[in-house]
PDB file of N, CA and C in Angstrom:
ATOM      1  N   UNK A   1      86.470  77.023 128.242  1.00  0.00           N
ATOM      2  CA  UNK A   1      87.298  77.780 127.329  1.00  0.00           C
ATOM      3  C   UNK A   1      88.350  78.522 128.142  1.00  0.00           C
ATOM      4  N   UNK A   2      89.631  78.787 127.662  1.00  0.00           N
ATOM      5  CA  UNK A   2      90.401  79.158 128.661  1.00  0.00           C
ATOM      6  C   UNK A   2      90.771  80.515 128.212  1.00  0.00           C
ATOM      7  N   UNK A   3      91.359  81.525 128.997  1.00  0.00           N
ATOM      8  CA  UNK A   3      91.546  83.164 128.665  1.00  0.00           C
ATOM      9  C   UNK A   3      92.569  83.180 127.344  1.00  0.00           C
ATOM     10  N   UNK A   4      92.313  83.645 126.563  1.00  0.00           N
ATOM     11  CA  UNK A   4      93.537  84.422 125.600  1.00  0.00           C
ATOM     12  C   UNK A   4      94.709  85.700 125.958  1.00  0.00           C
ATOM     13  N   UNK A   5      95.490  85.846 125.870  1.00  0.00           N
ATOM     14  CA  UNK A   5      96.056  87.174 126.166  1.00  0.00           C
ATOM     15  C   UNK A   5      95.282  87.623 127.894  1.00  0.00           C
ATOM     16  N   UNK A   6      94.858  87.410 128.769  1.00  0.00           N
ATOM     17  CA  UNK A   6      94.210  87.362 129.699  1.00  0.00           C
ATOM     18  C   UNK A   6      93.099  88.348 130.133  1.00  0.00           C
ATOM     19  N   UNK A   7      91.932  88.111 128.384  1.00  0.00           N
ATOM     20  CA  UNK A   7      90.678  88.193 128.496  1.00  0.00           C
ATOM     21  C   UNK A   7      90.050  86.652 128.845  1.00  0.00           C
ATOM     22  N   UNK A   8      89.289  86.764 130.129  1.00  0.00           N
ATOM     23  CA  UNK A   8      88.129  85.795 129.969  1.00  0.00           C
ATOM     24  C   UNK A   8      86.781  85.845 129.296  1.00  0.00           C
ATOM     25  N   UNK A   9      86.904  84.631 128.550  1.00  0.00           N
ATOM     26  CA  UNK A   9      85.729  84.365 127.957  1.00  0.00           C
ATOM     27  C   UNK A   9      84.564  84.369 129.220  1.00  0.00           C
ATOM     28  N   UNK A  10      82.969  84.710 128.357  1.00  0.00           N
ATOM     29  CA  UNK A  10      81.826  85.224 129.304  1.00  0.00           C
ATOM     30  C   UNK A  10      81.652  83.754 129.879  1.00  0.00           C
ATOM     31  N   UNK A  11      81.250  83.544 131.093  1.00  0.00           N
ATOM     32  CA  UNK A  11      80.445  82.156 131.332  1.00  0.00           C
ATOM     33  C   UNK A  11      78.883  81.838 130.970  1.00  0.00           C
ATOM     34  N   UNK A  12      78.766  80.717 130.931  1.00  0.00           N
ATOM     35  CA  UNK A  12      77.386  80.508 130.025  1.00  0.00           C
ATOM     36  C   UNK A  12      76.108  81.160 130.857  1.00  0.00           C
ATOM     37  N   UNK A  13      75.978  81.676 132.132  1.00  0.00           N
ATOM     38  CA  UNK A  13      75.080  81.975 132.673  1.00  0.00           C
ATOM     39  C   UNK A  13      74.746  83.778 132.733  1.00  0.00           C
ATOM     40  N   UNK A  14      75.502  84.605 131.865  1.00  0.00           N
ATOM     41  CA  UNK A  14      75.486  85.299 131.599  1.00  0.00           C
ATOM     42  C   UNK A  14      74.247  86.056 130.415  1.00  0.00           C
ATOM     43  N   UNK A  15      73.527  86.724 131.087  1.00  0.00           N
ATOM     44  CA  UNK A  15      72.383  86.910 130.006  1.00  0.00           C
ATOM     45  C   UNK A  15      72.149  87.569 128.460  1.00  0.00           C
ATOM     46  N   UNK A  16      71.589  86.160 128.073  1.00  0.00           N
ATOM     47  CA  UNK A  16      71.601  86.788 126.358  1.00  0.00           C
ATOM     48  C   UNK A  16      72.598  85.493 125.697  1.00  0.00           C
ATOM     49  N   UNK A  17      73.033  84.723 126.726  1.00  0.00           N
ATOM     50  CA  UNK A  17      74.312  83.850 126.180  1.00  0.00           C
ATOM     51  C   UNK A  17      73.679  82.590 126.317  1.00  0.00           C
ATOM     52  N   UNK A  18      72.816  82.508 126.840  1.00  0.00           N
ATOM     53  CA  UNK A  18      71.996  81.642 127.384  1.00  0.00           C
ATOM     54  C   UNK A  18      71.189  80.464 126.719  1.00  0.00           C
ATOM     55  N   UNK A  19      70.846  79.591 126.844  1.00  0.00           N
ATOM     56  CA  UNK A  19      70.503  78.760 125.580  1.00  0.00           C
ATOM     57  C   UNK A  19      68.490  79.032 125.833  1.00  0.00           C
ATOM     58  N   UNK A  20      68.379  79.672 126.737  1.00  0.00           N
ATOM     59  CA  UNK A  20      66.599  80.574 127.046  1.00  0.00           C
ATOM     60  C   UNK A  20      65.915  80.956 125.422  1.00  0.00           C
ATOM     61  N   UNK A  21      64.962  80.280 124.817  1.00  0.00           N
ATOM     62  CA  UNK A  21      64.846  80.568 123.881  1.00  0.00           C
ATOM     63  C   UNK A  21      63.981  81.938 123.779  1.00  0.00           C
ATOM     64  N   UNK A  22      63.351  82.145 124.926  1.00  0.00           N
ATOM     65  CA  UNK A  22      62.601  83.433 124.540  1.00  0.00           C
ATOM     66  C   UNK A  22      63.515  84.347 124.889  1.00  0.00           C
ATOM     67  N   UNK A  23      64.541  84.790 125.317  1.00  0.00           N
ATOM     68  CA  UNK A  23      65.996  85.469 125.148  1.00  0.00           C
ATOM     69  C   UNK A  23      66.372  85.522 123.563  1.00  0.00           C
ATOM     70  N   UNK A  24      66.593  83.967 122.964  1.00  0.00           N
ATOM     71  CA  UNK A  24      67.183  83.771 121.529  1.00  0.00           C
ATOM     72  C   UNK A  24      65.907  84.950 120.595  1.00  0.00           C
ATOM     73  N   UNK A  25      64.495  84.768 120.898  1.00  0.00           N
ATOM     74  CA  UNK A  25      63.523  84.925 119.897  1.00  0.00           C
ATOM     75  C   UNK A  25      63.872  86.699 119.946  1.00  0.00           C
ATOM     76  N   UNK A  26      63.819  86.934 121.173  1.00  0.00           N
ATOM     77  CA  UNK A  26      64.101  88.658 121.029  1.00  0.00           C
ATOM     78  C   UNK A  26      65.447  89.419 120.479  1.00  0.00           C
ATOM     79  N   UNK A  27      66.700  88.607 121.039  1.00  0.00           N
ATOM     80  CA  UNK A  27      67.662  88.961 120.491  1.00  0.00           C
ATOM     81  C   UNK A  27      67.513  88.647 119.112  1.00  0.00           C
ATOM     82  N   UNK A  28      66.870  87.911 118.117  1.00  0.00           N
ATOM     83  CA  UNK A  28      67.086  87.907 116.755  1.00  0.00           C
ATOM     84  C   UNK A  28      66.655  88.689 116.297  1.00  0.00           C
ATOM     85  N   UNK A  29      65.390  88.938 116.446  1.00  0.00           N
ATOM     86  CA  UNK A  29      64.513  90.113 115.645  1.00  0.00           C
ATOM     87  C   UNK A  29      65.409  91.342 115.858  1.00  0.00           C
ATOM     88  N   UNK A  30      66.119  91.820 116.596  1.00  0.00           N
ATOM     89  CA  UNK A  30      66.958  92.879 116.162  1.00  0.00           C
ATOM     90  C   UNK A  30      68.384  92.757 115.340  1.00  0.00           C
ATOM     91  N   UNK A  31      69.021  91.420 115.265  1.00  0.00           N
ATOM     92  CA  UNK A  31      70.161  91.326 114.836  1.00  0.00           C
ATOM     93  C   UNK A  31      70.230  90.457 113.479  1.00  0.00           C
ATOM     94  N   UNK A  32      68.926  90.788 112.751  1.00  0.00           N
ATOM     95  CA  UNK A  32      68.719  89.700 111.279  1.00  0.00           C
ATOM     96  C   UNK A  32      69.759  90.262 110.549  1.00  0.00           C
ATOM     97  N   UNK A  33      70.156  91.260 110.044  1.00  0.00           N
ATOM     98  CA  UNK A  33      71.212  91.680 109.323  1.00  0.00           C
ATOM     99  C   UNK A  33      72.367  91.396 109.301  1.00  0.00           C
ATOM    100  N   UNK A  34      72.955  90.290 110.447  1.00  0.00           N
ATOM    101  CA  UNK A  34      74.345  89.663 110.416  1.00  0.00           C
ATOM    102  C   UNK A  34      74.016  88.080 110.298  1.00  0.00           C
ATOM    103  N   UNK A  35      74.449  88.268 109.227  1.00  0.00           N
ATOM    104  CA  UNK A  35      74.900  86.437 108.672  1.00  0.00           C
ATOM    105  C   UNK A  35      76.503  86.415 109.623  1.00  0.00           C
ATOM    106  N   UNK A  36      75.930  85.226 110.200  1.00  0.00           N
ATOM    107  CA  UNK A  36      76.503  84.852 111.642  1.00  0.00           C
ATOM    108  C   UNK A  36      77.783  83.856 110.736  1.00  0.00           C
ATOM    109  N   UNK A  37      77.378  83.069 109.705  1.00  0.00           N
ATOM    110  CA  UNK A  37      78.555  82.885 108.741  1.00  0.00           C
ATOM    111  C   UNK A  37      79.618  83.343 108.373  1.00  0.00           C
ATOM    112  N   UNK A  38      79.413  84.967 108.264  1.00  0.00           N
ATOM    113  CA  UNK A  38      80.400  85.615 107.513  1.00  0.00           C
ATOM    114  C   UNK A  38      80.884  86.232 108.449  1.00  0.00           C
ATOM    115  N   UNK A  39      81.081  85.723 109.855  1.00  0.00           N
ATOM    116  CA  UNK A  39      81.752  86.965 111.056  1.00  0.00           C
ATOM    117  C   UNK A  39      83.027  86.381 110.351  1.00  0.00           C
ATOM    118  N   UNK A  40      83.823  87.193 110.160  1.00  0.00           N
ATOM    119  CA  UNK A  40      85.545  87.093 110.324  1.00  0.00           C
ATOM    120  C   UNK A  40      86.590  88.223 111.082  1.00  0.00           C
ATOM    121  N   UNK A  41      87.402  88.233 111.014  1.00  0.00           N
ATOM    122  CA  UNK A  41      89.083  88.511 111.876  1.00  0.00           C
ATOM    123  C   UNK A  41      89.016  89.934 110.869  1.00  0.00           C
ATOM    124  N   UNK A  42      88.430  91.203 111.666  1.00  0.00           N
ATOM    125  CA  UNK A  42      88.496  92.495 110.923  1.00  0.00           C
ATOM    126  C   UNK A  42      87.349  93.319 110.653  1.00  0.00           C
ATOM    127  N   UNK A  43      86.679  92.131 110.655  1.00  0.00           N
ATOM    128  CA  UNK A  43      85.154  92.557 110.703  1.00  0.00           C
ATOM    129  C   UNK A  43      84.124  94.029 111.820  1.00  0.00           C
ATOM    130  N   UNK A  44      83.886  94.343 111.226  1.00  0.00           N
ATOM    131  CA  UNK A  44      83.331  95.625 112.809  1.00  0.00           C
ATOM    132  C   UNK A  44      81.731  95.251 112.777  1.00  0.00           C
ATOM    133  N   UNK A  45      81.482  95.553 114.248  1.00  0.00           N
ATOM    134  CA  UNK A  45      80.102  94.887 114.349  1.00  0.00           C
ATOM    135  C   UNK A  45      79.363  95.822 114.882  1.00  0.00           C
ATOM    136  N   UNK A  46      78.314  96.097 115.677  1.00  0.00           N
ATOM    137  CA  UNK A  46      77.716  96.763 116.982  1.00  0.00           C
ATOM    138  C   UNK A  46      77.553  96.000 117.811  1.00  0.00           C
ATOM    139  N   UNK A  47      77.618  95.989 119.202  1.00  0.00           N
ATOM    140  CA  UNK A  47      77.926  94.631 119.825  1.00  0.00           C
ATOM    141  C   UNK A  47      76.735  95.182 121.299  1.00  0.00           C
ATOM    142  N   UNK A  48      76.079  94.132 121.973  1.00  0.00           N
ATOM    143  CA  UNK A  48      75.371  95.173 123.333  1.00  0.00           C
ATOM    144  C   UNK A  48      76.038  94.366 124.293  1.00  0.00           C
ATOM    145  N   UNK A  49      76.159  95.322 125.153  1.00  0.00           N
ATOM    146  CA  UNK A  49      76.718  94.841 127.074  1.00  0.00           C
ATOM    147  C   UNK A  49      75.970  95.202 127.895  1.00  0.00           C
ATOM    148  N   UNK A  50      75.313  94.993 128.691  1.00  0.00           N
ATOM    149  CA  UNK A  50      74.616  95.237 129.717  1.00  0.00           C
ATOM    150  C   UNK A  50      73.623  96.139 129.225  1.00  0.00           C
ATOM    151  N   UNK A  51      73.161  96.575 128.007  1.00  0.00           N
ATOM    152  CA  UNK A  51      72.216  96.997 128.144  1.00  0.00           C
ATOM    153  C   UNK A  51      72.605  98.204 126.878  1.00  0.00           C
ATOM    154  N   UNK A  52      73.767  98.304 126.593  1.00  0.00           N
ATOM    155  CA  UNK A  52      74.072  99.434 126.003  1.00  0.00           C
ATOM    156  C   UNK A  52      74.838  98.505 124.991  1.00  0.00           C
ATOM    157  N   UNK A  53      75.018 100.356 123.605  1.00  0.00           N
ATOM    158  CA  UNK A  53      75.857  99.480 122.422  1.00  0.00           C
ATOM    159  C   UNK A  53      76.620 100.270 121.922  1.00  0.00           C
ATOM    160  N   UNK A  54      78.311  99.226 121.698  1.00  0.00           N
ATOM    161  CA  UNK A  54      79.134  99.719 121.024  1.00  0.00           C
ATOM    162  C   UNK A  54      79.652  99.096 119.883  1.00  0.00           C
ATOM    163  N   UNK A  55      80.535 100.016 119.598  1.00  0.00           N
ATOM    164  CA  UNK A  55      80.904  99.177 118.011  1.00  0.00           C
ATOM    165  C   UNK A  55      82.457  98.341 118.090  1.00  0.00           C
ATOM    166  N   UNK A  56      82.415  97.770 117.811  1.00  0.00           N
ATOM    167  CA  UNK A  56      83.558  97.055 118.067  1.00  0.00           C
ATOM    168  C   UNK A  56      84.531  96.356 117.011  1.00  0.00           C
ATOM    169  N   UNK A  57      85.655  95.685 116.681  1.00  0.00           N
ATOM    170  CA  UNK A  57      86.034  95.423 115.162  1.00  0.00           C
ATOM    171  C   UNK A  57      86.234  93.816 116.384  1.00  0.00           C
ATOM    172  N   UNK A  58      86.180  92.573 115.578  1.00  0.00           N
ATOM    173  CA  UNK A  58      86.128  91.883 115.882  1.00  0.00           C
ATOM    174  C   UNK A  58      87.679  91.282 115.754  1.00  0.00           C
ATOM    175  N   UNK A  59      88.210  90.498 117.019  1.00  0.00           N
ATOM    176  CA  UNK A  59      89.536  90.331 117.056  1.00  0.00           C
ATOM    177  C   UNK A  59      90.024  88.893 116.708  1.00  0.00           C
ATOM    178  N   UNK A  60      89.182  87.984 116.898  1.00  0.00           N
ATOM    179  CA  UNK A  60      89.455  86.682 116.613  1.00  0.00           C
ATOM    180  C   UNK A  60      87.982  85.551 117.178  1.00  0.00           C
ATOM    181  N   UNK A  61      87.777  84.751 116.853  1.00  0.00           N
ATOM    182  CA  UNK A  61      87.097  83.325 117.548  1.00  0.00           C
ATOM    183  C   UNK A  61      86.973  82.699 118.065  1.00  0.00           C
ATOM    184  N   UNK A  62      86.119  82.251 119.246  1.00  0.00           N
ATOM    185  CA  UNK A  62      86.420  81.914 120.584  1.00  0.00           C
ATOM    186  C   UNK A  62      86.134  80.012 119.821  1.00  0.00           C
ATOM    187  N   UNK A  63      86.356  79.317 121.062  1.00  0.00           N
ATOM    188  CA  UNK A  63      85.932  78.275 120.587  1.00  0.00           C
ATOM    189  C   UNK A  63      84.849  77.708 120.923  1.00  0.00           C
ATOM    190  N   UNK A  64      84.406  78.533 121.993  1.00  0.00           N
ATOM    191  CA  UNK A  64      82.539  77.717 121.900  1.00  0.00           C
ATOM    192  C   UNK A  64      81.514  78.555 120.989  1.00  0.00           C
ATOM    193  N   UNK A  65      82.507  79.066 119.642  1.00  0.00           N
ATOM    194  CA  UNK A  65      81.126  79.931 119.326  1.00  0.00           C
ATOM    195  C   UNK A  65      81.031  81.152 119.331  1.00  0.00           C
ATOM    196  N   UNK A  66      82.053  82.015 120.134  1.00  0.00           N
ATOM    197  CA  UNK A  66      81.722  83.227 120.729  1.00  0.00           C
ATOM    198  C   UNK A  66      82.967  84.141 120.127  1.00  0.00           C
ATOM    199  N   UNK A  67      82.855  85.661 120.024  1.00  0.00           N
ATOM    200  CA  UNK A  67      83.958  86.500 119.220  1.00  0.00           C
ATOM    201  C   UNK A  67      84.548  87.440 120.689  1.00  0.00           C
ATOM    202  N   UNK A  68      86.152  87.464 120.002  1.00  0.00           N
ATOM    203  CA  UNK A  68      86.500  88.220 120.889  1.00  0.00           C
ATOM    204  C   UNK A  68      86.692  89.625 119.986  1.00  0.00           C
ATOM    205  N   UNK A  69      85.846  90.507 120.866  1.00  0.00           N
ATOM    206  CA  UNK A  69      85.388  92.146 120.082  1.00  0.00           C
ATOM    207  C   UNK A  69      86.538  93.047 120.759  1.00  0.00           C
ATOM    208  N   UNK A  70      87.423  93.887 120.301  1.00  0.00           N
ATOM    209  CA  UNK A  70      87.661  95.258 121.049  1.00  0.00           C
ATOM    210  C   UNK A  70      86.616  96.592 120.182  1.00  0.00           C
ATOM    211  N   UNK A  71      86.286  96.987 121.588  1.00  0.00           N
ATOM    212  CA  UNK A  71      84.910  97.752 121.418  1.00  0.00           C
ATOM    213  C   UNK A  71      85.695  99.511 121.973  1.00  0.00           C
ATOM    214  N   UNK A  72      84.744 100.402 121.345  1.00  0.00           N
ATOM    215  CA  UNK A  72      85.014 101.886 121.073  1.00  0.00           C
ATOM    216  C   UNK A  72      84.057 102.426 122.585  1.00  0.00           C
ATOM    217  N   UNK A  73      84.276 103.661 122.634  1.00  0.00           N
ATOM    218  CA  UNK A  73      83.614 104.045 123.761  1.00  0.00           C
ATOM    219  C   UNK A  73      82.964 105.501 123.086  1.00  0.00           C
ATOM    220  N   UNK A  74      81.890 105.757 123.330  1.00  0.00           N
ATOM    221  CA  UNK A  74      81.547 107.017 123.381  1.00  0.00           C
ATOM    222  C   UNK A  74      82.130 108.370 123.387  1.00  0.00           C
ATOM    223  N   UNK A  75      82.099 109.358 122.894  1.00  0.00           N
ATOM    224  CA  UNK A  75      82.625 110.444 122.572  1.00  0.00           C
ATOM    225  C   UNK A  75      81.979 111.634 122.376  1.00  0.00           C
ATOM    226  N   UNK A  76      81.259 111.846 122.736  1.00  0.00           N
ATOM    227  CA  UNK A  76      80.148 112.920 122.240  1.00  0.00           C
ATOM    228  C   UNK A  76      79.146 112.383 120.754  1.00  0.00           C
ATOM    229  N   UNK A  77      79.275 112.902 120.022  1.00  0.00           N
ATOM    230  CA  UNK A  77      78.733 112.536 118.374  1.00  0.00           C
ATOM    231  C   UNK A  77      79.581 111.317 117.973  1.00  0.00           C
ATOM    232  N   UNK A  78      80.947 111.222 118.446  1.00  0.00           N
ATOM    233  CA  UNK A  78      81.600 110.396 117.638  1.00  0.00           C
ATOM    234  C   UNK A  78      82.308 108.968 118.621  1.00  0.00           C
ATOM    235  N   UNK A  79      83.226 108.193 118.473  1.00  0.00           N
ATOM    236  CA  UNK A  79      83.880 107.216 119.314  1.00  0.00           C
ATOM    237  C   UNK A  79      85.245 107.380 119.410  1.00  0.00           C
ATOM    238  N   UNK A  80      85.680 106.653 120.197  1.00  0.00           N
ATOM    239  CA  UNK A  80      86.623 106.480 120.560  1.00  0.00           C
ATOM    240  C   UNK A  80      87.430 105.075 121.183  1.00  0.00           C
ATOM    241  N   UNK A  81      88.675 105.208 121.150  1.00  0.00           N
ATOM    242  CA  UNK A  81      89.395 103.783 121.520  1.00  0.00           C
ATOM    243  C   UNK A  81      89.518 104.046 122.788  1.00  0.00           C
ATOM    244  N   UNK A  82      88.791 103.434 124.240  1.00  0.00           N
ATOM    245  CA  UNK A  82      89.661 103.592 125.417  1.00  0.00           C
ATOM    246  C   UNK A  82      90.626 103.615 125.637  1.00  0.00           C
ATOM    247  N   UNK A  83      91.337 104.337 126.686  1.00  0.00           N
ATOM    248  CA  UNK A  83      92.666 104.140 127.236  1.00  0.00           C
ATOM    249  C   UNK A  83      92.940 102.839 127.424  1.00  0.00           C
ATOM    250  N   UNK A  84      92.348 101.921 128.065  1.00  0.00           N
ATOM    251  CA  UNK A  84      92.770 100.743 128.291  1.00  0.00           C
ATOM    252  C   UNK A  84      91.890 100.411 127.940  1.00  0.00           C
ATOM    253  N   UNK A  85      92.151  99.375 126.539  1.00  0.00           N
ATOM    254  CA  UNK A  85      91.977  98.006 125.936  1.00  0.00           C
ATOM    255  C   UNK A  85      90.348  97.952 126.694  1.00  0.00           C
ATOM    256  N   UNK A  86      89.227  97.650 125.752  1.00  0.00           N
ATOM    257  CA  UNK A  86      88.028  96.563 126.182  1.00  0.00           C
ATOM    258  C   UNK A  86      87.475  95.519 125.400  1.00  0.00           C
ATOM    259  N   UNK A  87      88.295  94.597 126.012  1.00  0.00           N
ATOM    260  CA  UNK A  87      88.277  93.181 125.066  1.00  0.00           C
ATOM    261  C   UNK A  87      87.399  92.462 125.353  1.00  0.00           C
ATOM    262  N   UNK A  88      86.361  91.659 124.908  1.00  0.00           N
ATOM    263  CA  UNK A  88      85.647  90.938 125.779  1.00  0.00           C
ATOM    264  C   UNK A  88      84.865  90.203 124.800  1.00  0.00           C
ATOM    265  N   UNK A  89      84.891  88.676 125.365  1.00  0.00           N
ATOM    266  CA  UNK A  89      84.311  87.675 124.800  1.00  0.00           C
ATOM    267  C   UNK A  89      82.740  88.308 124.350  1.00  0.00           C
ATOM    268  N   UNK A  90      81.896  87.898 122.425  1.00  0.00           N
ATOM    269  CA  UNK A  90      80.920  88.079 122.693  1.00  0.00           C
ATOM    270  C   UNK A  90      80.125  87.117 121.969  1.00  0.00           C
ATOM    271  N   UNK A  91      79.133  86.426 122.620  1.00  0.00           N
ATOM    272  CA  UNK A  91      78.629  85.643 122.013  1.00  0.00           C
ATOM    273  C   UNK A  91      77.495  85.786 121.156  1.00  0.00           C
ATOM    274  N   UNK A  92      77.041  84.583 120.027  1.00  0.00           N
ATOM    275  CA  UNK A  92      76.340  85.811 118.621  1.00  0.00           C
ATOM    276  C   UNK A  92      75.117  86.763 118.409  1.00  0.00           C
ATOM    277  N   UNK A  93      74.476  86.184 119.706  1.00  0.00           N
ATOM    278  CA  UNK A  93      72.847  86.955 120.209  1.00  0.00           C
ATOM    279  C   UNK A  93      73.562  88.057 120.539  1.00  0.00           C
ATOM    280  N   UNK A  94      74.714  88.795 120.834  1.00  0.00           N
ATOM    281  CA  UNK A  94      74.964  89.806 121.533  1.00  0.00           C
ATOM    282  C   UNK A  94      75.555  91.035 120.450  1.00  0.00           C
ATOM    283  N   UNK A  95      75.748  89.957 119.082  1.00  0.00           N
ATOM    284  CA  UNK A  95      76.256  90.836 117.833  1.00  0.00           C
ATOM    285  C   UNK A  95      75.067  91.525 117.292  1.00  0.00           C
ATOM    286  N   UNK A  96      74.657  92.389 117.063  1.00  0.00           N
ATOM    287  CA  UNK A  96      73.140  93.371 116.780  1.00  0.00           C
ATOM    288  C   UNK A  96      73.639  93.610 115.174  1.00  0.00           C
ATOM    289  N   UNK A  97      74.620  94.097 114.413  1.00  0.00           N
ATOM    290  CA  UNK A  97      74.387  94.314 113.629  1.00  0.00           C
ATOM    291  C   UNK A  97      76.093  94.282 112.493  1.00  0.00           C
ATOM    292  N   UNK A  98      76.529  94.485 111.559  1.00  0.00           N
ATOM    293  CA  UNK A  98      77.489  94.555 110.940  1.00  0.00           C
ATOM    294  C   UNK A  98      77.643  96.005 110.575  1.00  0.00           C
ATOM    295  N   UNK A  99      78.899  96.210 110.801  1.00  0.00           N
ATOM    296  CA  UNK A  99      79.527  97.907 110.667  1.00  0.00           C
ATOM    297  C   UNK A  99      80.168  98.105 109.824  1.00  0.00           C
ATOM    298  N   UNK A 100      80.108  99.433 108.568  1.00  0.00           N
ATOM    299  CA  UNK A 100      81.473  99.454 107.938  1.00  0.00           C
ATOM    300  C   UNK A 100      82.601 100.076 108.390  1.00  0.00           C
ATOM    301  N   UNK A 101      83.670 100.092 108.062  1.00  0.00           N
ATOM    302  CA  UNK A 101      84.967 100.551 109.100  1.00  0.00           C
ATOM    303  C   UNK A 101      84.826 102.120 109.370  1.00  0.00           C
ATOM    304  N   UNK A 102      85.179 102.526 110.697  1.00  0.00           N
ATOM    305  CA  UNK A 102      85.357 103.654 111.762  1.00  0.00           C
ATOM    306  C   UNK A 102      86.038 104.765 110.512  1.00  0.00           C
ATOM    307  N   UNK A 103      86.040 105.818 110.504  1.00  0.00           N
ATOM    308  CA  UNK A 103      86.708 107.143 109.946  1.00  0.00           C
ATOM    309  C   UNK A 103      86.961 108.223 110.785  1.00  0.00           C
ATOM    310  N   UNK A 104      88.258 108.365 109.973  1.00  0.00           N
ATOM    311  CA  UNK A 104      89.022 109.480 111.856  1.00  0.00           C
ATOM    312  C   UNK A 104      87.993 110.874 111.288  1.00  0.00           C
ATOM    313  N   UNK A 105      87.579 111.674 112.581  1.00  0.00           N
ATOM    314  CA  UNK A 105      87.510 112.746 112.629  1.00  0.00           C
ATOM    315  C   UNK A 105      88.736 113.782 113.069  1.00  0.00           C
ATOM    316  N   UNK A 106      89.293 114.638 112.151  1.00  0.00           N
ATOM    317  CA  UNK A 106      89.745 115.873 112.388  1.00  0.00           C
ATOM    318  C   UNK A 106      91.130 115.142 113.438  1.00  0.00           C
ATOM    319  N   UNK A 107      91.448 113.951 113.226  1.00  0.00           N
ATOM    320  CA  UNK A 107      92.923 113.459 113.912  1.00  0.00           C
ATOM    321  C   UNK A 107      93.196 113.613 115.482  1.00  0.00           C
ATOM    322  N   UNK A 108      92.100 113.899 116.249  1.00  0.00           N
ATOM    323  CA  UNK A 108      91.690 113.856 118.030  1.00  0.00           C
ATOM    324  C   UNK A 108      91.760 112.663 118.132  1.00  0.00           C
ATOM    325  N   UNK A 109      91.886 111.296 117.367  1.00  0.00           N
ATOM    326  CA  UNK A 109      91.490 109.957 117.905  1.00  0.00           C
ATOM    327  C   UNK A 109      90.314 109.689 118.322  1.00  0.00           C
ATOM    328  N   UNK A 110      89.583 110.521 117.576  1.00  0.00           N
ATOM    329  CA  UNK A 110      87.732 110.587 117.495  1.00  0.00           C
ATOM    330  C   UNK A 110      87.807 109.691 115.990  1.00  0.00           C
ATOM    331  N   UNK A 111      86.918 109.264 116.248  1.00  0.00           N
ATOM    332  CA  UNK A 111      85.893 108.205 114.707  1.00  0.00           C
ATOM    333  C   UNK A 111      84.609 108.355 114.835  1.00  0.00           C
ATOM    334  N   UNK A 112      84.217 108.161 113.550  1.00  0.00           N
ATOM    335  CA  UNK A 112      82.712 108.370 113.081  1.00  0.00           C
ATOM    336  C   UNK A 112      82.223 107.060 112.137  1.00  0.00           C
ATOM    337  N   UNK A 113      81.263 106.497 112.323  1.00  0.00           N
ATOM    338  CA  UNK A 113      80.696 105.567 111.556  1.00  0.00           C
ATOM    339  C   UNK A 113      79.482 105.699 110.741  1.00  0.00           C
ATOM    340  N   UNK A 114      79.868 106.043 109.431  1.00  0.00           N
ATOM    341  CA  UNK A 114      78.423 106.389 108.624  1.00  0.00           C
ATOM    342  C   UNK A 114      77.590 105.523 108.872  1.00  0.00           C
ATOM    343  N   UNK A 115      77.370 104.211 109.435  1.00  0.00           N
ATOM    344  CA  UNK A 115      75.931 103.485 109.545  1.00  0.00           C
ATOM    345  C   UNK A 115      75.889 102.920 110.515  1.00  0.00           C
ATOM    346  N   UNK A 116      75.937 104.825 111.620  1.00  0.00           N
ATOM    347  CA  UNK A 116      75.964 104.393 113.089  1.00  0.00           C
ATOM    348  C   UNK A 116      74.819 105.602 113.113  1.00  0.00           C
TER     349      UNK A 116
END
């Protein structure tokens, strides 16, 4: 798969992306709530990276399968958009759950997600 806008997509040996089914069996049992059908272009998800989770609105469709997410960063109680852009290929074991859209707090460029 080749970079978009010059995010690279994850390579397949990356964990959780993996075709390891006892990887697949654990990542599902937490992420039953996303019909992997209905990902589309707008969509906000919770997404995990290395171990941790953010929320992310989903930017477009990779072609092996995989979403390209820009993801929020931590903020105290609430999130935030990094300074610089974090775009990053994610593939669907790595999508945990479906989000409804971000709400500004108090106009700081803080957001809050009621079913966060």
């Amino acid at each position: 798969m080749e970079s978009i806008d010059g995010v690279e997509p994850l390579p397949e040996d990356v964990p959780g992306c993996s075709t390891d089914e006892s990887q697949k069996d654990t990542l599902k049992q937490s992420n039953t709530s996303v019909n992997h059908d209905k990902i589309y272009v707008g969509s906000w998800f919770l997404v995990e990276y290395d171990g941790a989770y953010f929320p992310g609105e989903m930017l477009e469709e990779g072609d092996e399968g995989d979403f390209l997410i820009s993801v929020m960063h931590s903020a105290g109680k609430n999130w935030k958009w990094p300074s610089e852009k974090d775009i990053t290929f994610y593939c669907r074991e790595k999508i945990i759950r479906e989000l409804g859209e971000p709400v500004v707090v108090k106009n700081w460029g803080h957001y809050k997600f009621h079913d966060l």
